[in-house]
PDB file of N, CA and C in Angstrom:
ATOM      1  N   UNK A   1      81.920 135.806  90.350  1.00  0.00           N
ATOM      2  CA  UNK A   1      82.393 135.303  91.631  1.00  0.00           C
ATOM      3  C   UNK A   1      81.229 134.655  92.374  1.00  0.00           C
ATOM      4  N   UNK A   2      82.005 133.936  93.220  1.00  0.00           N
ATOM      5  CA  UNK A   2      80.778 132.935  94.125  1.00  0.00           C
ATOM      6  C   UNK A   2      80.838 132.746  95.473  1.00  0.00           C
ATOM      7  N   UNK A   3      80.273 133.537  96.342  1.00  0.00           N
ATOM      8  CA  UNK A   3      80.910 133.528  97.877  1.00  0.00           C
ATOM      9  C   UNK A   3      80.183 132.154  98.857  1.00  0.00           C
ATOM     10  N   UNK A   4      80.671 131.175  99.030  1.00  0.00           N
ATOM     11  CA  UNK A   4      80.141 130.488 100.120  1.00  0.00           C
ATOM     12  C   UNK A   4      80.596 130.811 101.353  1.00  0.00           C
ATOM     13  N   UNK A   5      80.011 130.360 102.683  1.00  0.00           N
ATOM     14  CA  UNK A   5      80.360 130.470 103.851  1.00  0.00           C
ATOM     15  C   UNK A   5      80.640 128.960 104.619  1.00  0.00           C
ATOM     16  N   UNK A   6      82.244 129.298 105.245  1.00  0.00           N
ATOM     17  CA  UNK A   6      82.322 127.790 106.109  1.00  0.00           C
ATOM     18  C   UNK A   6      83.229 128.289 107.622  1.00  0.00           C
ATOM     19  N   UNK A   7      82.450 127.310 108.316  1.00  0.00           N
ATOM     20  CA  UNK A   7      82.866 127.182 109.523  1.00  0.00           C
ATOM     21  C   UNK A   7      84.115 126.226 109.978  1.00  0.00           C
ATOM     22  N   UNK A   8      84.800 126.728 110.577  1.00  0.00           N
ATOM     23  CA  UNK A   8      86.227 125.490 110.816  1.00  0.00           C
ATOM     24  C   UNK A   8      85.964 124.915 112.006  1.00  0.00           C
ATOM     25  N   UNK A   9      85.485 123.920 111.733  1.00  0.00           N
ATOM     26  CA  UNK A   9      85.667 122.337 112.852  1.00  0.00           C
ATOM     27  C   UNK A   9      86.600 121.885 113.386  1.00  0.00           C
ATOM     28  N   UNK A  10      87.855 121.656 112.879  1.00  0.00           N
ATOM     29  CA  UNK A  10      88.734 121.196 113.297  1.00  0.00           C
ATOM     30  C   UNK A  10      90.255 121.534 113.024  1.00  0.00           C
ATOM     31  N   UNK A  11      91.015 121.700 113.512  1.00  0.00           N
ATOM     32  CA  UNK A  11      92.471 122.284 113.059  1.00  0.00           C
ATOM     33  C   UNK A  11      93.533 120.884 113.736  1.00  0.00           C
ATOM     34  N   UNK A  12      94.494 120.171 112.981  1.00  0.00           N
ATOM     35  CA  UNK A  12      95.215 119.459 113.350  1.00  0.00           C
ATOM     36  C   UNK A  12      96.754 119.777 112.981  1.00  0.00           C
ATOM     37  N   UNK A  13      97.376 118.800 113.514  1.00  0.00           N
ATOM     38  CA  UNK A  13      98.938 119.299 113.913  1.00  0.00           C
ATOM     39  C   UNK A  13      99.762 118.389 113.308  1.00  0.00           C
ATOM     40  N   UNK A  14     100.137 117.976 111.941  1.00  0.00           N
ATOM     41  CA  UNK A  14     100.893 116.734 111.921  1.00  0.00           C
ATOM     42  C   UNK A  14     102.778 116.843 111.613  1.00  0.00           C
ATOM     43  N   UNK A  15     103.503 115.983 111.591  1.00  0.00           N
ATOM     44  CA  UNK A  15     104.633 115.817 110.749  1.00  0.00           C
ATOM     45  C   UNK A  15     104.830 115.921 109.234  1.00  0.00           C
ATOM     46  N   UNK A  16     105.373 116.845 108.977  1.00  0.00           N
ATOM     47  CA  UNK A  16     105.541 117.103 107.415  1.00  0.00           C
ATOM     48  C   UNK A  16     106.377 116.269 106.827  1.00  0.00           C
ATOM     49  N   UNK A  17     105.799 115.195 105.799  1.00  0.00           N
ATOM     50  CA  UNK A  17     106.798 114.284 105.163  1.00  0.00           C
ATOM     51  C   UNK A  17     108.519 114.850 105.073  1.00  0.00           C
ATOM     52  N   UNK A  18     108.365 116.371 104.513  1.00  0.00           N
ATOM     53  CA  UNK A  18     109.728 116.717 104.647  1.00  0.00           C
ATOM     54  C   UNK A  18     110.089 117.346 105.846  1.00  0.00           C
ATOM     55  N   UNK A  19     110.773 116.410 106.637  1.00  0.00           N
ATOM     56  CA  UNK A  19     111.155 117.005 107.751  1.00  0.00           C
ATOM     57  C   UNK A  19     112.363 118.676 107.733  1.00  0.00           C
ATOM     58  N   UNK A  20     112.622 119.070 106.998  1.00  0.00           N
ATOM     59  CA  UNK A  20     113.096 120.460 107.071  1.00  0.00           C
ATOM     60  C   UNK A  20     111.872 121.047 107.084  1.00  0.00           C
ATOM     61  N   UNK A  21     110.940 120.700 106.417  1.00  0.00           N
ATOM     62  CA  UNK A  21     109.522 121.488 107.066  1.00  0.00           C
ATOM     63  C   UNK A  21     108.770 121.824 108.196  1.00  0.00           C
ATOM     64  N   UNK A  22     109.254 120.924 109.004  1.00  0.00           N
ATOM     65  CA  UNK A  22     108.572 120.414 110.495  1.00  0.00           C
ATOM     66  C   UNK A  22     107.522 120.081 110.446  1.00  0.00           C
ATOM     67  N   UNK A  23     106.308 120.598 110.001  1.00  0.00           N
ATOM     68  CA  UNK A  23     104.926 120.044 110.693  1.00  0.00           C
ATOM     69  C   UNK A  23     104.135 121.189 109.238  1.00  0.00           C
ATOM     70  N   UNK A  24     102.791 120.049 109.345  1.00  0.00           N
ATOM     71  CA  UNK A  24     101.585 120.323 108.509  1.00  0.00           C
ATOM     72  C   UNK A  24     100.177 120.866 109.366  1.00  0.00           C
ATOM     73  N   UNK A  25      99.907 121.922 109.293  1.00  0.00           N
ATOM     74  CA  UNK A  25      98.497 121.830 109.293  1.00  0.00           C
ATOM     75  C   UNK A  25      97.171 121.683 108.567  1.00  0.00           C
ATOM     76  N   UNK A  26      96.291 121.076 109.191  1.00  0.00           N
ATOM     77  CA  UNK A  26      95.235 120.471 108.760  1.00  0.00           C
ATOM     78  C   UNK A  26      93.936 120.997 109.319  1.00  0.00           C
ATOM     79  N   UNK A  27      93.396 121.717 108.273  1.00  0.00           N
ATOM     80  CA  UNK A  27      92.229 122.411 108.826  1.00  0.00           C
ATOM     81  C   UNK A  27      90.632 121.912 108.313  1.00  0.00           C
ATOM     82  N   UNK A  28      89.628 121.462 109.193  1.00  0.00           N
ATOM     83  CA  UNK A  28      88.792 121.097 108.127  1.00  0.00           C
ATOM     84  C   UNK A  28      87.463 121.987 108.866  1.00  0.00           C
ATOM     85  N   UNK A  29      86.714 122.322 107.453  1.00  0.00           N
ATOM     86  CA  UNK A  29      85.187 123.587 107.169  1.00  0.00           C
ATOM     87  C   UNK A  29      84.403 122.443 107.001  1.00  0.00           C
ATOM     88  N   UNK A  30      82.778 123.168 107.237  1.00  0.00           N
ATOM     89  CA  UNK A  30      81.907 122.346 106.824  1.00  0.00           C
ATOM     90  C   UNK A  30      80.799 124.191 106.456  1.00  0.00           C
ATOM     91  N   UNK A  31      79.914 123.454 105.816  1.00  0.00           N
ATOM     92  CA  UNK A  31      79.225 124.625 104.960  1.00  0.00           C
ATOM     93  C   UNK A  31      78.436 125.250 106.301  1.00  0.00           C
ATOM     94  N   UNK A  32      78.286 126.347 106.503  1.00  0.00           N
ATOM     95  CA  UNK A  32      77.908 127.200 107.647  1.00  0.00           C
ATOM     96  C   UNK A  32      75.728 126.446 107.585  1.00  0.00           C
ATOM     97  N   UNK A  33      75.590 126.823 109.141  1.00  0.00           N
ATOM     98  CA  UNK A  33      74.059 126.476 108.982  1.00  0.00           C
ATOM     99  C   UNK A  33      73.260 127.614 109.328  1.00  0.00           C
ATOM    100  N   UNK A  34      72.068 126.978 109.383  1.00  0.00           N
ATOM    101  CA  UNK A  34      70.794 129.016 109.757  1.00  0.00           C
ATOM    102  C   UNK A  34      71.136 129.552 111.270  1.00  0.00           C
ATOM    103  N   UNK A  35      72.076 129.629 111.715  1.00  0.00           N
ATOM    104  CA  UNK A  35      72.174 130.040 112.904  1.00  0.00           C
ATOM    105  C   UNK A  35      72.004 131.757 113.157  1.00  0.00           C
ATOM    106  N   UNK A  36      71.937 132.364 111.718  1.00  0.00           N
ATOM    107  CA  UNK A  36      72.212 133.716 111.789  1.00  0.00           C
ATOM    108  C   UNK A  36      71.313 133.647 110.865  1.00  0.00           C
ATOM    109  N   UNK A  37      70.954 135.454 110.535  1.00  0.00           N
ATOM    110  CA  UNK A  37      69.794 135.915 109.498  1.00  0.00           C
ATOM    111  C   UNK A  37      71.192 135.606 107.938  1.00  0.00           C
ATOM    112  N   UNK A  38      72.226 135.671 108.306  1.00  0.00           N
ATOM    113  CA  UNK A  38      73.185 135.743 107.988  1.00  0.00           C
ATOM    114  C   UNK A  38      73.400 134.707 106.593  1.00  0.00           C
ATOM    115  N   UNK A  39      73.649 133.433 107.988  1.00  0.00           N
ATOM    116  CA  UNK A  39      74.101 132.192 107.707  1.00  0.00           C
ATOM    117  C   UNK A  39      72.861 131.481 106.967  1.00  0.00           C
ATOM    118  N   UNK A  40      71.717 132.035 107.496  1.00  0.00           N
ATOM    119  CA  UNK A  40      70.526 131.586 106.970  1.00  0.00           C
ATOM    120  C   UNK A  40      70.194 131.700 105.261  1.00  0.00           C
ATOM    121  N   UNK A  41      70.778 132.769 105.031  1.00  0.00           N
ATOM    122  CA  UNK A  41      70.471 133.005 103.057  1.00  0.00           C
ATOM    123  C   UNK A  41      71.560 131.743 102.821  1.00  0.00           C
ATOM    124  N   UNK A  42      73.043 131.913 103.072  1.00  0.00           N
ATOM    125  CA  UNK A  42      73.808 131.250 102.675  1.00  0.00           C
ATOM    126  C   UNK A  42      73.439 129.355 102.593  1.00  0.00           C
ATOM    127  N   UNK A  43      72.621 129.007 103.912  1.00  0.00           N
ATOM    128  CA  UNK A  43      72.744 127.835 103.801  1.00  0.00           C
ATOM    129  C   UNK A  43      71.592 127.510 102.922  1.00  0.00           C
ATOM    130  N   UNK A  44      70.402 128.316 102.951  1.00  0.00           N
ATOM    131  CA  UNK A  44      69.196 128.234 101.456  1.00  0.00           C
ATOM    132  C   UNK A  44      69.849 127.924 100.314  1.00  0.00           C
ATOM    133  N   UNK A  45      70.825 128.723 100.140  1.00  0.00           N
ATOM    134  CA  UNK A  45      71.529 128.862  98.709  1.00  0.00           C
ATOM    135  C   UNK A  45      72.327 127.193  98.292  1.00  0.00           C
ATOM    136  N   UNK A  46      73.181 126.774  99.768  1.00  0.00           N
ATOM    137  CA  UNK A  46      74.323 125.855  99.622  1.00  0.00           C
ATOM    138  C   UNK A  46      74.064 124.857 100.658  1.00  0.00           C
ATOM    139  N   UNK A  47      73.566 124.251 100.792  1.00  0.00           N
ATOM    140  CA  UNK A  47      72.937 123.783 102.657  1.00  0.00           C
ATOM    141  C   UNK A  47      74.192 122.532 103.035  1.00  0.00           C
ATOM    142  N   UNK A  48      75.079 121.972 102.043  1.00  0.00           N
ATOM    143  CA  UNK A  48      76.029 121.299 102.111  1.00  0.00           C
ATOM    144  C   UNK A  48      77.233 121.377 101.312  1.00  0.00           C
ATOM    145  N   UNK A  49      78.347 121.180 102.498  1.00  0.00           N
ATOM    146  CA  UNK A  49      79.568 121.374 101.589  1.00  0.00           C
ATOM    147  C   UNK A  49      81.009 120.872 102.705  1.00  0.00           C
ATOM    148  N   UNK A  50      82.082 120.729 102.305  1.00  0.00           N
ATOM    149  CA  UNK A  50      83.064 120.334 103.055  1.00  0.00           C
ATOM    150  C   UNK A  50      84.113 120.989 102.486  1.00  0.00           C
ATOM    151  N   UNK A  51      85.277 121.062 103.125  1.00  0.00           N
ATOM    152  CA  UNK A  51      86.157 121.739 102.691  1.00  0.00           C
ATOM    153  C   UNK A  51      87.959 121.375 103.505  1.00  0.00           C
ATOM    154  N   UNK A  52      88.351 120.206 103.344  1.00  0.00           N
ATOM    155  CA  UNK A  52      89.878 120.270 103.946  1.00  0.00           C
ATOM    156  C   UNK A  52      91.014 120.781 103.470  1.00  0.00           C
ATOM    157  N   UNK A  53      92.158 121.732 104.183  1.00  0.00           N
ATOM    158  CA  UNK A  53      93.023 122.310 103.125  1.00  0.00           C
ATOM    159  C   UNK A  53      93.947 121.795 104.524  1.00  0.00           C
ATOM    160  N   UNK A  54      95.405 121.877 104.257  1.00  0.00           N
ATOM    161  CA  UNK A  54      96.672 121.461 104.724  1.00  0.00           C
ATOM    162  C   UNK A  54      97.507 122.788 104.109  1.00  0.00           C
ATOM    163  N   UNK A  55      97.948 123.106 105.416  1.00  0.00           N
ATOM    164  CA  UNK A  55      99.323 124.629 105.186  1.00  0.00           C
ATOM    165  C   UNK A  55     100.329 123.980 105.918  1.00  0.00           C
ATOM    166  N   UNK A  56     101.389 124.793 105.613  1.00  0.00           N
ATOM    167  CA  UNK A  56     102.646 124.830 106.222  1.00  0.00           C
ATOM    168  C   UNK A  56     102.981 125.906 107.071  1.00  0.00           C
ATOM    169  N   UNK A  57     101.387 126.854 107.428  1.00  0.00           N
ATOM    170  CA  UNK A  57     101.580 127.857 108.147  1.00  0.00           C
ATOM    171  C   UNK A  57     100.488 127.533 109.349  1.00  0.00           C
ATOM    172  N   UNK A  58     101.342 127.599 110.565  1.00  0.00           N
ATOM    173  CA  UNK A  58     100.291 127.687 112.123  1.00  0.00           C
ATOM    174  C   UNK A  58      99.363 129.018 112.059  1.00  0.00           C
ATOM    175  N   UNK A  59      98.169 128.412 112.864  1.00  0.00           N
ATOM    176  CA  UNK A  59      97.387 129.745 113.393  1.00  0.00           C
ATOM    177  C   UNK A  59      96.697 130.381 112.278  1.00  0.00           C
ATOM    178  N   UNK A  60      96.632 130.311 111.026  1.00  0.00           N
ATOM    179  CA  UNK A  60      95.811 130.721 110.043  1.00  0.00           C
ATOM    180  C   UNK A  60      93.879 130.794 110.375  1.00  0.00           C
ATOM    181  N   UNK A  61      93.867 129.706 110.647  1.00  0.00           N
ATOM    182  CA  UNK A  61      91.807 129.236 110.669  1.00  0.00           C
ATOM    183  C   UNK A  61      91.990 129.118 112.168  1.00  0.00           C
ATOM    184  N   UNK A  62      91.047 129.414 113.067  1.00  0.00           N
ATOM    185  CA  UNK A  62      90.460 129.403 114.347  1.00  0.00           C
ATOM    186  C   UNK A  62      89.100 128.090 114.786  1.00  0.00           C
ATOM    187  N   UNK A  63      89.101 127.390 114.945  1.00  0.00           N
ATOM    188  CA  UNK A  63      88.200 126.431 115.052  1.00  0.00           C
ATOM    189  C   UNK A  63      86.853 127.332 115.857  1.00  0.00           C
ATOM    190  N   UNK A  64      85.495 126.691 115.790  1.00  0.00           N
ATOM    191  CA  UNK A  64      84.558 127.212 116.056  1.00  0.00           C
ATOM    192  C   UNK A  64      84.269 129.101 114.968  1.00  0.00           C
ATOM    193  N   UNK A  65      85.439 129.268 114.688  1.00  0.00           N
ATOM    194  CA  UNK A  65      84.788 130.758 113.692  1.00  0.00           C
ATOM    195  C   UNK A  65      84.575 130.805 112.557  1.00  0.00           C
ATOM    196  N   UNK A  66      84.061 131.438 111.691  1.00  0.00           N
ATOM    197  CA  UNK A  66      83.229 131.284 110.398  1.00  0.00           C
ATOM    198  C   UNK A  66      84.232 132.416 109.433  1.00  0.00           C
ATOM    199  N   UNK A  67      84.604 131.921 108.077  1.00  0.00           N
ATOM    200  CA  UNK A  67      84.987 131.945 106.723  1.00  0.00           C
ATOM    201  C   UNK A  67      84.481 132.381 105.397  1.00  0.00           C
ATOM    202  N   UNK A  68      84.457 133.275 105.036  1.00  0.00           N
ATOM    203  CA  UNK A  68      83.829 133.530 103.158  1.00  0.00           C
ATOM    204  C   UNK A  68      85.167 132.550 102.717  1.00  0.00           C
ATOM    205  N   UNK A  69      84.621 131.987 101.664  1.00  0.00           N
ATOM    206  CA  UNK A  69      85.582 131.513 101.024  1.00  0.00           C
ATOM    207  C   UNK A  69      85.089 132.042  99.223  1.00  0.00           C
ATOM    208  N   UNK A  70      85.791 132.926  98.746  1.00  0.00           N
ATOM    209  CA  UNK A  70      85.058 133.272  97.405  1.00  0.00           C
ATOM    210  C   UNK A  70      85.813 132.471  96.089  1.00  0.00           C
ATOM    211  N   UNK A  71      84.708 132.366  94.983  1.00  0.00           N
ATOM    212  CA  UNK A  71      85.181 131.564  94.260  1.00  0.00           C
ATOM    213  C   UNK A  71      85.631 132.415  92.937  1.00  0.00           C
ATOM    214  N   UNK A  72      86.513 132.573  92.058  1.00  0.00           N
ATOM    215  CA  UNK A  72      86.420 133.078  91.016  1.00  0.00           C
ATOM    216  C   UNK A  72      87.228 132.362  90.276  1.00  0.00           C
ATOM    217  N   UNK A  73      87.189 132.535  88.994  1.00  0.00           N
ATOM    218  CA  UNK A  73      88.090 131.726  87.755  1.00  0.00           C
ATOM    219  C   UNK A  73      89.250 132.225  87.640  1.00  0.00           C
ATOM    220  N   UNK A  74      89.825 131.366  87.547  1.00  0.00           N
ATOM    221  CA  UNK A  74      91.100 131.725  87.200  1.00  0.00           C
ATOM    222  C   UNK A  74      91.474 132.070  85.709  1.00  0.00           C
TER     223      UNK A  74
END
């Protein structure tokens, strides 16, 4: 497994092509920086990265708060 850390920048609100869906969200991360003793190993390790995902669920990611996102194989 592979844990990076990201911060959510931005959360948006759109129309879901299928309208029985109502609406898309749009959340976008960017790779966390040394702001913490924390954040500090992580960004040594990864110092850049991006990350946009789109749900069909509100309120999931919080803009301005910070994310593990872990990686493992499927």
């Amino acid at each position: 497994m592979v844990r990076a850390k990201f911060a959510c920048l931005s959360a948006r609100k759109h129309k879901h092509w299928d309208t029985q869906k109502g609406f898309l969200y749009e959340y976008e991360f960017s790779a966390v920086s040394g702001t913490s003793e924390e954040n500090k190993s992580f960004w040594e390790a990864s110092p850049c990265g991006s990350l946009k995902l789109s749900t069909v669920k509100d309120d999931l990611f919080e803009v301005g708060k910070e994310y593990y996102l872990d990686f493992t194989l499927a």
